[in-house]
Protein backbone atom coordinates (compact mmCIF):
# COMPACT_ATOMS: atom_id res chain seq x y z
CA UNK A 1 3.74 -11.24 35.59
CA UNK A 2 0.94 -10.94 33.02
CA UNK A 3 -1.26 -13.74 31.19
CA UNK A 4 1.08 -13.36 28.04
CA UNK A 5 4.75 -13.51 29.73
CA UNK A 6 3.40 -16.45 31.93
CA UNK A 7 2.55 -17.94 28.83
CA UNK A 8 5.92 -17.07 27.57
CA UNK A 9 7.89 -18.44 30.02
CA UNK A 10 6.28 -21.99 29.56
CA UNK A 11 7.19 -22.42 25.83
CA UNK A 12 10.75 -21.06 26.78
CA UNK A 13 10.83 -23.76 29.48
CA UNK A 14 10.75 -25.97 27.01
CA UNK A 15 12.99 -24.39 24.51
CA UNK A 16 15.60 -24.14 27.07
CA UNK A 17 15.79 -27.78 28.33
CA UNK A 18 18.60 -30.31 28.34
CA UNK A 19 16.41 -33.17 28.17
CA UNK A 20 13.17 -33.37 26.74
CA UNK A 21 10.58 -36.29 28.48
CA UNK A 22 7.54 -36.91 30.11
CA UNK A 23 8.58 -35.13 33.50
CA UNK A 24 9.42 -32.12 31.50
CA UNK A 25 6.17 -31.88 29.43
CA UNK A 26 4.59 -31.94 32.87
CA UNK A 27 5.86 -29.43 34.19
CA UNK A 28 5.86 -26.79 31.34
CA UNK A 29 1.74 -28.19 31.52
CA UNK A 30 1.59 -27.16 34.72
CA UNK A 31 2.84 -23.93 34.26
CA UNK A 32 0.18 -23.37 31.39
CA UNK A 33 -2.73 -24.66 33.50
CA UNK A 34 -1.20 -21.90 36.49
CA UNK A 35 -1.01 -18.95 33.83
CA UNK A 36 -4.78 -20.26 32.38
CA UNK A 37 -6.64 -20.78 36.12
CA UNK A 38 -4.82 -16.81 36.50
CA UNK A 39 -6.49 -15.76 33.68
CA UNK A 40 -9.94 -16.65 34.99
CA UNK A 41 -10.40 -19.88 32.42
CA UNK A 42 -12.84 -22.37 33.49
CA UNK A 43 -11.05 -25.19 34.85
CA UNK A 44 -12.82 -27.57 32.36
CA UNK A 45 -11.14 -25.86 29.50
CA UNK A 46 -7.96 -25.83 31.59
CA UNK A 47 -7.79 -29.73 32.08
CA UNK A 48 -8.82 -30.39 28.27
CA UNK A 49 -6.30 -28.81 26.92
CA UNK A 50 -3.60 -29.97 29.22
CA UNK A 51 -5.12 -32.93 28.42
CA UNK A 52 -4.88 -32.35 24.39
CA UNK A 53 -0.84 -30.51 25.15
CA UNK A 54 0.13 -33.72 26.88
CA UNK A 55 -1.38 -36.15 24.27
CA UNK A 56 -0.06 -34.57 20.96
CA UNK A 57 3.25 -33.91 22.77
CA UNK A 58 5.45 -37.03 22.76
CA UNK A 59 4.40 -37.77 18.94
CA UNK A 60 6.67 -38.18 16.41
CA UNK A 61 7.75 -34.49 14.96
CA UNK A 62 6.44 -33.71 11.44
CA UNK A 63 8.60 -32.50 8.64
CA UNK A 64 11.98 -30.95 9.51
CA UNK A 65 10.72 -29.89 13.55
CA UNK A 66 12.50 -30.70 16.60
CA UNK A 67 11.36 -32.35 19.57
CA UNK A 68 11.38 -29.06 20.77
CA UNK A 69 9.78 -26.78 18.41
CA UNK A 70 7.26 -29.40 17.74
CA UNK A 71 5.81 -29.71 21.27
CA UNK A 72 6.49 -25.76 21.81
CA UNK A 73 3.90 -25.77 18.57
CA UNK A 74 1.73 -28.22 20.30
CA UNK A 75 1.30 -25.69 22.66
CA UNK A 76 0.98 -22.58 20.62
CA UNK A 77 -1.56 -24.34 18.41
CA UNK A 78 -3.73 -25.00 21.22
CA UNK A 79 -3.86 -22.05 22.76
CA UNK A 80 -4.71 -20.59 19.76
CA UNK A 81 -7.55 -22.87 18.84
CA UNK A 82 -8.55 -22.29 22.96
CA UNK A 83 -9.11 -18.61 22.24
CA UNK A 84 -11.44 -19.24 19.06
CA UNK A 85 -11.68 -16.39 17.33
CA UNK A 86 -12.74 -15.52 14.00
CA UNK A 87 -12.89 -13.26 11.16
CA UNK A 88 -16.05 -10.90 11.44
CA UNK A 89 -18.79 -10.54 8.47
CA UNK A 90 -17.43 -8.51 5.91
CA UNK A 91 -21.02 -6.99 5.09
CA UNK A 92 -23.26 -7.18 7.52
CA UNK A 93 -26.58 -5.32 7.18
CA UNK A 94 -27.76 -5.81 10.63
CA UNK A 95 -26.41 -6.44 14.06
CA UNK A 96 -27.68 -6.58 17.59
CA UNK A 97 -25.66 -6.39 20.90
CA UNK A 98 -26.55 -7.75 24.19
CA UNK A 99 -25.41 -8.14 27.07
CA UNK A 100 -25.39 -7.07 31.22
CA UNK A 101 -24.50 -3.72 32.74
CA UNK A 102 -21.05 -2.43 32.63
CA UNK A 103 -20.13 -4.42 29.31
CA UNK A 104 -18.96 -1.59 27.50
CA UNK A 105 -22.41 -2.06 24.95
CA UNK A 106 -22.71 1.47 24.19
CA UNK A 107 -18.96 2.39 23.47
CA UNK A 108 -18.95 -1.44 21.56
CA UNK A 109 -21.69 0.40 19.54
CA UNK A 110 -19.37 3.79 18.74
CA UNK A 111 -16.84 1.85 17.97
CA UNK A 112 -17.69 -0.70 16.05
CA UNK A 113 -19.81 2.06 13.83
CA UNK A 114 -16.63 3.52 13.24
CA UNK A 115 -14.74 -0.10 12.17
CA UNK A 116 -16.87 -0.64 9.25
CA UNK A 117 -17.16 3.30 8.47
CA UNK A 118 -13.79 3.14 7.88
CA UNK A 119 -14.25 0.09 5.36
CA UNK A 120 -16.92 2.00 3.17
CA UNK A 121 -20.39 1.72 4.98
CA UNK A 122 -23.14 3.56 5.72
CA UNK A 123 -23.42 2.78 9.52
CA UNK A 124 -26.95 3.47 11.59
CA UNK A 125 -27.29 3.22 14.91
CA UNK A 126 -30.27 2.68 16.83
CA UNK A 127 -30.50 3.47 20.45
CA UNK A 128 -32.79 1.03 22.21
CA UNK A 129 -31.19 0.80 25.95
CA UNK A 130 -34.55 2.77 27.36
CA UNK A 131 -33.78 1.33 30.89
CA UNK A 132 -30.34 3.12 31.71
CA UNK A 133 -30.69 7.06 31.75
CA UNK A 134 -27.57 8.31 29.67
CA UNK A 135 -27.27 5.62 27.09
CA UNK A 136 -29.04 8.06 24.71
CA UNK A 137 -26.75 10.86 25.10
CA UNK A 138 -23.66 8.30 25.34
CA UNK A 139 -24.90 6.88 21.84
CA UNK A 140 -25.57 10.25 20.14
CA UNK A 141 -21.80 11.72 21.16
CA UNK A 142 -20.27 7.93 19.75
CA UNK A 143 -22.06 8.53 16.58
CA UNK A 144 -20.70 11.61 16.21
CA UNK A 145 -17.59 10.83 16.81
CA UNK A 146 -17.54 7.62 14.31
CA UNK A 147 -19.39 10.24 11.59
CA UNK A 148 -22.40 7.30 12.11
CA UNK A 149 -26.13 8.11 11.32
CA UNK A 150 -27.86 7.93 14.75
CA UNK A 151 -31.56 7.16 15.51
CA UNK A 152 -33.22 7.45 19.41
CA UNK A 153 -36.30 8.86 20.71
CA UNK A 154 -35.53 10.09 23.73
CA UNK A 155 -37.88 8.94 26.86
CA UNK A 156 -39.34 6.63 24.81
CA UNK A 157 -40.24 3.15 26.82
CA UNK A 158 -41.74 1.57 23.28
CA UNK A 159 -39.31 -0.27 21.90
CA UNK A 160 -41.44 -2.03 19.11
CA UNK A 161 -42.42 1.74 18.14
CA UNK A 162 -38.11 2.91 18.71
CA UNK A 163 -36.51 0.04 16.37
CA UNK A 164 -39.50 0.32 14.08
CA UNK A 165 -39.22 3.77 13.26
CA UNK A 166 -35.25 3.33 13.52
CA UNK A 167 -35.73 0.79 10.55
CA UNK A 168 -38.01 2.78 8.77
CA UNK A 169 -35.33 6.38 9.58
CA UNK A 170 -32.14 4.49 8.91
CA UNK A 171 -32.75 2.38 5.59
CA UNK A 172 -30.58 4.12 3.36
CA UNK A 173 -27.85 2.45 5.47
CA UNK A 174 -26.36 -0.40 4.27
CA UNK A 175 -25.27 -1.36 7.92
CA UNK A 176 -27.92 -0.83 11.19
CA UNK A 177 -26.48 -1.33 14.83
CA UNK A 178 -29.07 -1.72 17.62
CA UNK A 179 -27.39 -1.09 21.06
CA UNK A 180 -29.66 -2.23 23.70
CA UNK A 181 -29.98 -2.32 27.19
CA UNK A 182 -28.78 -4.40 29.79
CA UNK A 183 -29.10 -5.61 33.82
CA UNK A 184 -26.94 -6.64 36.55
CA UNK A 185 -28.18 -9.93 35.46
CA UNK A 186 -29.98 -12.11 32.78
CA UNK A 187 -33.44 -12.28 34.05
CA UNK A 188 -36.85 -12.42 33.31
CA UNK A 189 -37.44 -9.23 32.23
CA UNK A 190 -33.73 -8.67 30.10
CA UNK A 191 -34.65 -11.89 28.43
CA UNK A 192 -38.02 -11.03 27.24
CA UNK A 193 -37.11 -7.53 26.02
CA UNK A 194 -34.03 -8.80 23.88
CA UNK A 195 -36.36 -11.33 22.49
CA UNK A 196 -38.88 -8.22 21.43
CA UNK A 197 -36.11 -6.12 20.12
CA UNK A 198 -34.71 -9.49 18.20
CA UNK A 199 -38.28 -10.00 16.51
CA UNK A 200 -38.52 -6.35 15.37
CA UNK A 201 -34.96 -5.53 14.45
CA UNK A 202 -34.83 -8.99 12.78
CA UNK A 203 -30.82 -8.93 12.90
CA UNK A 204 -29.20 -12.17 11.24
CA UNK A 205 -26.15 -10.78 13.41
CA UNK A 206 -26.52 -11.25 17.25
CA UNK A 207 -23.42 -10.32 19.12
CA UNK A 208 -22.57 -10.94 22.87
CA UNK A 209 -20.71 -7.98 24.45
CA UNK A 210 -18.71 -9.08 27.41
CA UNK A 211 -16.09 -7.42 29.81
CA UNK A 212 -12.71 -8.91 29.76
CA UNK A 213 -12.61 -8.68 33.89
CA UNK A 214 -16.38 -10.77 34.09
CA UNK A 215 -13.83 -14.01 35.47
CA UNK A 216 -15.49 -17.09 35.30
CA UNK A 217 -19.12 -16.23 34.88
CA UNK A 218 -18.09 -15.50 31.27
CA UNK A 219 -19.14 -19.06 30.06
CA UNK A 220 -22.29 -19.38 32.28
CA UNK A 221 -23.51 -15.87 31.14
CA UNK A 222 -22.29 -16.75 27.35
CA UNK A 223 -24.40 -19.80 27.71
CA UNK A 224 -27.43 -18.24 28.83
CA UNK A 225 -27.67 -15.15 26.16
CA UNK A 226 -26.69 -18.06 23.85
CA UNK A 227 -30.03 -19.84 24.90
CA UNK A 228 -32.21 -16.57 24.88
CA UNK A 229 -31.06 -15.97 21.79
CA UNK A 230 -28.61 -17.85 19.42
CA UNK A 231 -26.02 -15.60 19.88
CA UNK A 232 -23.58 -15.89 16.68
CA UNK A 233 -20.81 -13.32 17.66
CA UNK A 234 -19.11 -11.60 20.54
CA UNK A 235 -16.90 -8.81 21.61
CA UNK A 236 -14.36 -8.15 24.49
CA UNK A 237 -14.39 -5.26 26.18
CA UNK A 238 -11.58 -3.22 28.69
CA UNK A 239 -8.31 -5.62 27.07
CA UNK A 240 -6.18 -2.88 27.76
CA UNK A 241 -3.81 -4.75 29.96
CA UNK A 242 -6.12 -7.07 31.95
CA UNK A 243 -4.39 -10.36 32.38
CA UNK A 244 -7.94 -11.82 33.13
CA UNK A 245 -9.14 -12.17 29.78
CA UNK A 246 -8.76 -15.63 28.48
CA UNK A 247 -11.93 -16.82 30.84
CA UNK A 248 -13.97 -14.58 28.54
CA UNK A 249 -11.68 -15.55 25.01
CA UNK A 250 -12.71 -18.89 25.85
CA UNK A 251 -16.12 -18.80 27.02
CA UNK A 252 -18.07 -19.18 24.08
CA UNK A 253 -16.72 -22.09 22.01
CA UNK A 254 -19.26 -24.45 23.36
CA UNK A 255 -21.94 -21.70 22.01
CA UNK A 256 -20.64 -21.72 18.45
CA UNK A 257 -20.18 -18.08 18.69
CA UNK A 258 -16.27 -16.78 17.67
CA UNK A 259 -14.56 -13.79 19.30
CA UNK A 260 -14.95 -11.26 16.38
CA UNK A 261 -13.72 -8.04 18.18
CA UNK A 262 -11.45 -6.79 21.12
CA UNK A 263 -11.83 -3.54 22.74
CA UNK A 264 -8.28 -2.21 23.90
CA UNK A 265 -8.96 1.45 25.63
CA UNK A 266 -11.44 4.28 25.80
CA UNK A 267 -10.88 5.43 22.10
CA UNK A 268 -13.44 4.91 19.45
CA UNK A 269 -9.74 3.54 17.73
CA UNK A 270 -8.89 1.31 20.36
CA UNK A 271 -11.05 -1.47 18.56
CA UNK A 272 -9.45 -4.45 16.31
CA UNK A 273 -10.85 -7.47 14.64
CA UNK A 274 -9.31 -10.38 16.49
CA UNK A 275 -6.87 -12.99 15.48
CA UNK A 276 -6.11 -15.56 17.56
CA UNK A 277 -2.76 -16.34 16.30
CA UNK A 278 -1.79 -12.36 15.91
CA UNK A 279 -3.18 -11.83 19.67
CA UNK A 280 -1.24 -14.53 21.39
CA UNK A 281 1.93 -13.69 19.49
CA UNK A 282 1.50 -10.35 20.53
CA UNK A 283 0.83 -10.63 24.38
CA UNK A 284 3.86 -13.40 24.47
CA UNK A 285 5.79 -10.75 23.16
CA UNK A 286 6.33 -12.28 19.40
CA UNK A 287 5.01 -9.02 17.87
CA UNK A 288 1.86 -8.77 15.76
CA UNK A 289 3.21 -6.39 12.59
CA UNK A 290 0.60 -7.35 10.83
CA UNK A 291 -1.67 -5.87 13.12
CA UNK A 292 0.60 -2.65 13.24
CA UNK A 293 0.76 -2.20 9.50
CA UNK A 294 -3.58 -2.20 9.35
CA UNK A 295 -3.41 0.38 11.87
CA UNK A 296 -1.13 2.60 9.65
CA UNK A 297 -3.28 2.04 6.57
CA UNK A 298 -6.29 3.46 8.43
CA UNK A 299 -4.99 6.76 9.47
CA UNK A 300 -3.39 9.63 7.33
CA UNK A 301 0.36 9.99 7.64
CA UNK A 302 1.23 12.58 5.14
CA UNK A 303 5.04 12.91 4.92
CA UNK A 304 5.89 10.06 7.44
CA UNK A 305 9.05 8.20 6.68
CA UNK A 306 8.93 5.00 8.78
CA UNK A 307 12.52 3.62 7.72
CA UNK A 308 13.93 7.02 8.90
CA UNK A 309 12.40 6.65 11.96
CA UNK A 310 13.22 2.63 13.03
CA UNK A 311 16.94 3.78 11.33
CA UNK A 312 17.66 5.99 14.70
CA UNK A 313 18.45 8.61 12.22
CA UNK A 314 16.34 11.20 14.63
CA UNK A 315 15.44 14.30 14.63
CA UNK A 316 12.98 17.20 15.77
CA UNK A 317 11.24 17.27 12.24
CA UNK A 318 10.78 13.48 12.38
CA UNK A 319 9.82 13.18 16.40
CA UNK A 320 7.43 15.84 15.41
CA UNK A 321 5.45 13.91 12.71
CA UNK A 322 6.04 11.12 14.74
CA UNK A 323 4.26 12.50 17.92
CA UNK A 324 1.32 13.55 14.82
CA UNK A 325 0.82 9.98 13.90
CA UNK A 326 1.20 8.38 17.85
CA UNK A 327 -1.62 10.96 18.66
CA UNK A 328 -3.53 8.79 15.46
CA UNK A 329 -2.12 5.37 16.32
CA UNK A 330 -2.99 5.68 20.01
CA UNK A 331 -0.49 5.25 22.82
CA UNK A 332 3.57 4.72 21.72
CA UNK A 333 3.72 1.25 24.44
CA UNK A 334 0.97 -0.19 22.31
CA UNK A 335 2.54 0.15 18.90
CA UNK A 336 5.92 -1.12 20.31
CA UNK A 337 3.80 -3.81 21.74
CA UNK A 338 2.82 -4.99 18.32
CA UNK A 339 6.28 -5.09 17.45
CA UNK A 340 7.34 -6.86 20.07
CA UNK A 341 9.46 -5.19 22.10
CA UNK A 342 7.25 -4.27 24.58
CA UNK A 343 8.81 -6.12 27.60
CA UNK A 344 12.34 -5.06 26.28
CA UNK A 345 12.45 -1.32 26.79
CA UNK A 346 12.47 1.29 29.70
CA UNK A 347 8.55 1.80 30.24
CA UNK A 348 9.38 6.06 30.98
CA UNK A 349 10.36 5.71 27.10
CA UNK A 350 6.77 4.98 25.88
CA UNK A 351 4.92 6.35 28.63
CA UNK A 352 3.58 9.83 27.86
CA UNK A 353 0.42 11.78 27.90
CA UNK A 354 -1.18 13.88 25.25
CA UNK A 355 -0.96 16.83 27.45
CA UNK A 356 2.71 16.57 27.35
CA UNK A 357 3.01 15.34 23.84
CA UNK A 358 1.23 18.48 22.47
CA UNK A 359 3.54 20.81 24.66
CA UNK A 360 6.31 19.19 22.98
CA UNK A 361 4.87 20.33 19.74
CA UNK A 362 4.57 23.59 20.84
CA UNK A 363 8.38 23.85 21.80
CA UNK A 364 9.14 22.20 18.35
CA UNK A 365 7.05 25.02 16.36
CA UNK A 366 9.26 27.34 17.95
CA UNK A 367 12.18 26.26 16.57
CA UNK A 368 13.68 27.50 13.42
CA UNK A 369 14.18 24.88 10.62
CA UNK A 370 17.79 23.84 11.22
CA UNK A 371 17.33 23.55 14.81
CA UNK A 372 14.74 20.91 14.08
CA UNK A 373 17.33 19.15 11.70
CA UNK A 374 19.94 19.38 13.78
CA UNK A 375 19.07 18.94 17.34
CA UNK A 376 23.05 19.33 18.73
CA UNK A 377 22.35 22.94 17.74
CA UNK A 378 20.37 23.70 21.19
CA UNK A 379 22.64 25.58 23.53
CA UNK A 380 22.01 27.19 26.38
CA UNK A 381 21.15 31.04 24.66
CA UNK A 382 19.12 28.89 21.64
CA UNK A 383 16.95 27.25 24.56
CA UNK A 384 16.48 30.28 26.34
CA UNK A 385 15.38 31.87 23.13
CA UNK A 386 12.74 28.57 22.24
CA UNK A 387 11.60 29.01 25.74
CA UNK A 388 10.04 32.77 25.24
CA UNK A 389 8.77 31.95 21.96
CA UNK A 390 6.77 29.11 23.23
CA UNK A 391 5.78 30.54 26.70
CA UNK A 392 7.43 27.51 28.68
CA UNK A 393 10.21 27.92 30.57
CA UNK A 394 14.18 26.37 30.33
CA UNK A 395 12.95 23.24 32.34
CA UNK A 396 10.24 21.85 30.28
CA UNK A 397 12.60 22.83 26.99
CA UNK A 398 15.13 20.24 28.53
CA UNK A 399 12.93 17.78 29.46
CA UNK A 400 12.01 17.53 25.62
CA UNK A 401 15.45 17.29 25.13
CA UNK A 402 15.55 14.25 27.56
CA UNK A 403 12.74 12.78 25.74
CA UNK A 404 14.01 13.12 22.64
CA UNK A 405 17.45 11.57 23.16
CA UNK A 406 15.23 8.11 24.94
CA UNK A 407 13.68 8.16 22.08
CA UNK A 408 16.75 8.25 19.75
CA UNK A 409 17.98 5.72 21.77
CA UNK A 410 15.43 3.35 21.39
CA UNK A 411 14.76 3.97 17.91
CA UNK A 412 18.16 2.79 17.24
CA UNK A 413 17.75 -0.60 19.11
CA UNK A 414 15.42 -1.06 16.34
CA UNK A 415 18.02 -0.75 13.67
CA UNK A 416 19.33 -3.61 11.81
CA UNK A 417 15.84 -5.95 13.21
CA UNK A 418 16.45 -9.07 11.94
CA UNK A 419 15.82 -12.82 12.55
CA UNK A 420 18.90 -13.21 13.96
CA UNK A 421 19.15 -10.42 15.97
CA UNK A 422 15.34 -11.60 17.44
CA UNK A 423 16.85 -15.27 17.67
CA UNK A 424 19.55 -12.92 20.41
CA UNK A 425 16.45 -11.31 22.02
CA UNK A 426 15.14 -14.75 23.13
CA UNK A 427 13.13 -16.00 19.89
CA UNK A 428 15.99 -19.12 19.23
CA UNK A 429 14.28 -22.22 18.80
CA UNK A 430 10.51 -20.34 18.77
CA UNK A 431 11.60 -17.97 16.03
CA UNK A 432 11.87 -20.69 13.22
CA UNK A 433 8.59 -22.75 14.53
CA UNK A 434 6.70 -19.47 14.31
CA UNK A 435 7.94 -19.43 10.96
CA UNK A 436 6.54 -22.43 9.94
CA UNK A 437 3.11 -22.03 11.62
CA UNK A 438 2.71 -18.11 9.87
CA UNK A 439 4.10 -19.33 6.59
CA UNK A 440 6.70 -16.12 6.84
CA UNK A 441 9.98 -15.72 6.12
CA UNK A 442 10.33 -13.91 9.42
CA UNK A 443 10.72 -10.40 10.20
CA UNK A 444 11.98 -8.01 8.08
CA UNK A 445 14.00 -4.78 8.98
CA UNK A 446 11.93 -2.58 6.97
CA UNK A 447 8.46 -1.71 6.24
CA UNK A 448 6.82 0.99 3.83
CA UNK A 449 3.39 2.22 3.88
CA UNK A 450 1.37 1.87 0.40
């Protein structure tokens, strides 16, 4: 059971109970200090905010609230304010990254050159990691990738002369990374060259990079870049799935420095700004639309028709464009994810790998028009004529066919999505508290891209 559903099943606990006391509120506590310790959070943090849960539970409900929904808020709102994160600088003209081997510093660096490319600036990147052999390279094909200006000098051990002339080479930028290098741990030596590299790159921006699997060294190491240099920022790393993240979510509050970014897989686009509130909804299985509608905005989805395709009104012309934008959007189990629904449907439905997905688009090219309108068309002589056109054979024709009616299928569970229908899913007493905390009217059915 992951970090989120553990999580989960507390606040149902409580949602579900006859009787709500003391005894009760213990228990669900204890559940939430198991799911935490799991998670790899320091067991300080774990007994303060059991601590907090238990103190603010029992008092008197504000407004219209339950009993229930307000100590199931209680609990939310803590966990939330555990995780401290915070909006990143809009306009930042200068930011270092730090942090020990196997971070993720370099693909941090990509990626985050491609976040605020996307939002209209003129991204640098310096490449001053002279200790590890193929950061250079690594950089140079992430700049690329995120259409970023990149600056190294390759076997170059002078990093005064690499971030000087990097300052000097990248100043039409209105935005300068500096990825440098790191060590299996924060000695002597890491310390005093991040403390050179600070002095010349003169960054008001300082951002920790840590992994999301560090466990509990996450607030020791935290507090020792912190020291070394007033880190102000940080990003997680390799969140795709690890349920040992919240040690490193929560490591940094007594530094100051928020959780700006998370890093969710291996693409440059697997990279969001974090919410809190958006990321615990999301990995409790609330849904973070929010979170899916920014992703749309950022991609191109000419001729995509979202309401046909949550209607279950499928067909091969819509699962085509629909494979199109997944291929943008990143994996299908991560968008259903941020809807919510991720724990509620067959996992072969929203498994499947680009390989496949583009030999699917193959078969659908090969189709004539009203055969991709009308998918009840395919007979056995229309297959076997698909087949030769698109150099597969009948098999893999009819396992598209077995795709595409899973699909259809769960596309339609998605029709008529409303509050009460997620009140039948399991939301019932949660769904109006999460309400009030958002300040929505809920979820609609609906959603169209601007």
């Amino acid at each position: 059971m992951s970090f989120g559903e553990k999580l989960r099943n507390a606040i149902d606990k409580i949602s579900g109970a006859g009787l709500i006391d003391e005894k009760t509120v213990k228990e669900v506590i204890k559940e939430i200090q198991r799911a935490l310790i799991g998670a790899n959070v320091d067991i300080t943090t774990v007994l303060q905010i059991s601590k907090d849960i238990e103190r603010k539970a029992m008092e008197k409900p504000a407004g219209k609230l339950t009993q229930k929904e307000h100590i199931a808020k209680v609990i939310y709102d803590e966990l939330v304010e555990m995780m401290n994160g915070k909006e990143a600088p809009v306009e930042p003209n200068k930011i270092l990254l730090c942090g020990l081997f196997g971070a993720g510093k370099t693909t941090a660096a990509g990626k985050l050159a491609n976040y605020y490319k996307k939002r209209g600036k003129k991204v640098g990147v310096i490449a001053a990691d002279t200790y590890r052999p193929a950061a250079f390279e690594q950089l140079k094909t992430n700049c690329e990738q995120a259409g970023a200006k990149f600056f190294g000098l390759k076997d170059e051990k002078d990093l005064v002369k690499i971030i000087r002339e990097g300052n000097k080479e990248l100043q039409d930028c209105n935005l300068i990374i500096c990825d440098s290098a790191g060590r299996s741990g924060l000695d002597a030596e890491l310390i005093t060259e991040i403390k050179l590299i600070d002095k010349e790159f003169n960054a008001q921006e300082k951002w920790l990079v840590l992994s999301s699997d560090i466990g509990n060294l996450a607030k020791k190491q935290a507090i020792a870049f912190h020291n070394a240099l007033g880190i102000n920022g940080v990003i997680i790393t390799k969140m795709d799935g690890s349920s040992k993240g919240g040690g490193a979510l929560v490591a940094c509050k007594e530094t100051g420095a928020s959780v700006y970014f998370i890093s969710t897989g291996e693409k440059i686009n697997d990279f969001e700004a974090f919410d809190s509130n958006r990321y615990l909804s999301r990995i409790m299985g609330y849904g973070d639309l929010e979170g899916l509608l920014e992703k749309v905005k950022e991609i191109e989805m000419d001729n995509i028709d979202p309401e046909q395709m949550m209607s279950g009104d499928l067909n091969f012309k819509v699962f085509y464009q629909q494979l199109q934008a997944t291929k943008k959007m990143g994996p299908l189990n991560k968008v259903i994810d941020m809807l919510g629904f991720g724990n509620k449907l067959p996992k072969e439905a929203l498994e499947m790998g680009q390989e496949k997905m583009d030999s699917f688009k193959v078969i659908i090219d090969s189709m004539t028009e009203q055969e991709r309108l009308n998918p009840d068309l395919l007979n056995r002589s229309r297959i076997e004529r698909i087949a030769k056109g698109a150099g597969k054979n009948d098999r893999e024709i009819r396992e598209l066919l077995k795709h595409f009616k899973k699909m259809k299928k769960m596309f339609k569970t998605f029709k008529g999505m409303n509050e009460n229908s997620m009140k039948k899913m399991g939301e019932r007493d949660l769904a109006k508290m999460m309400q009030q905390m958002q300040g929505k009217k809920g979820i609609k059915k609906k959603f169209r891209l601007k």
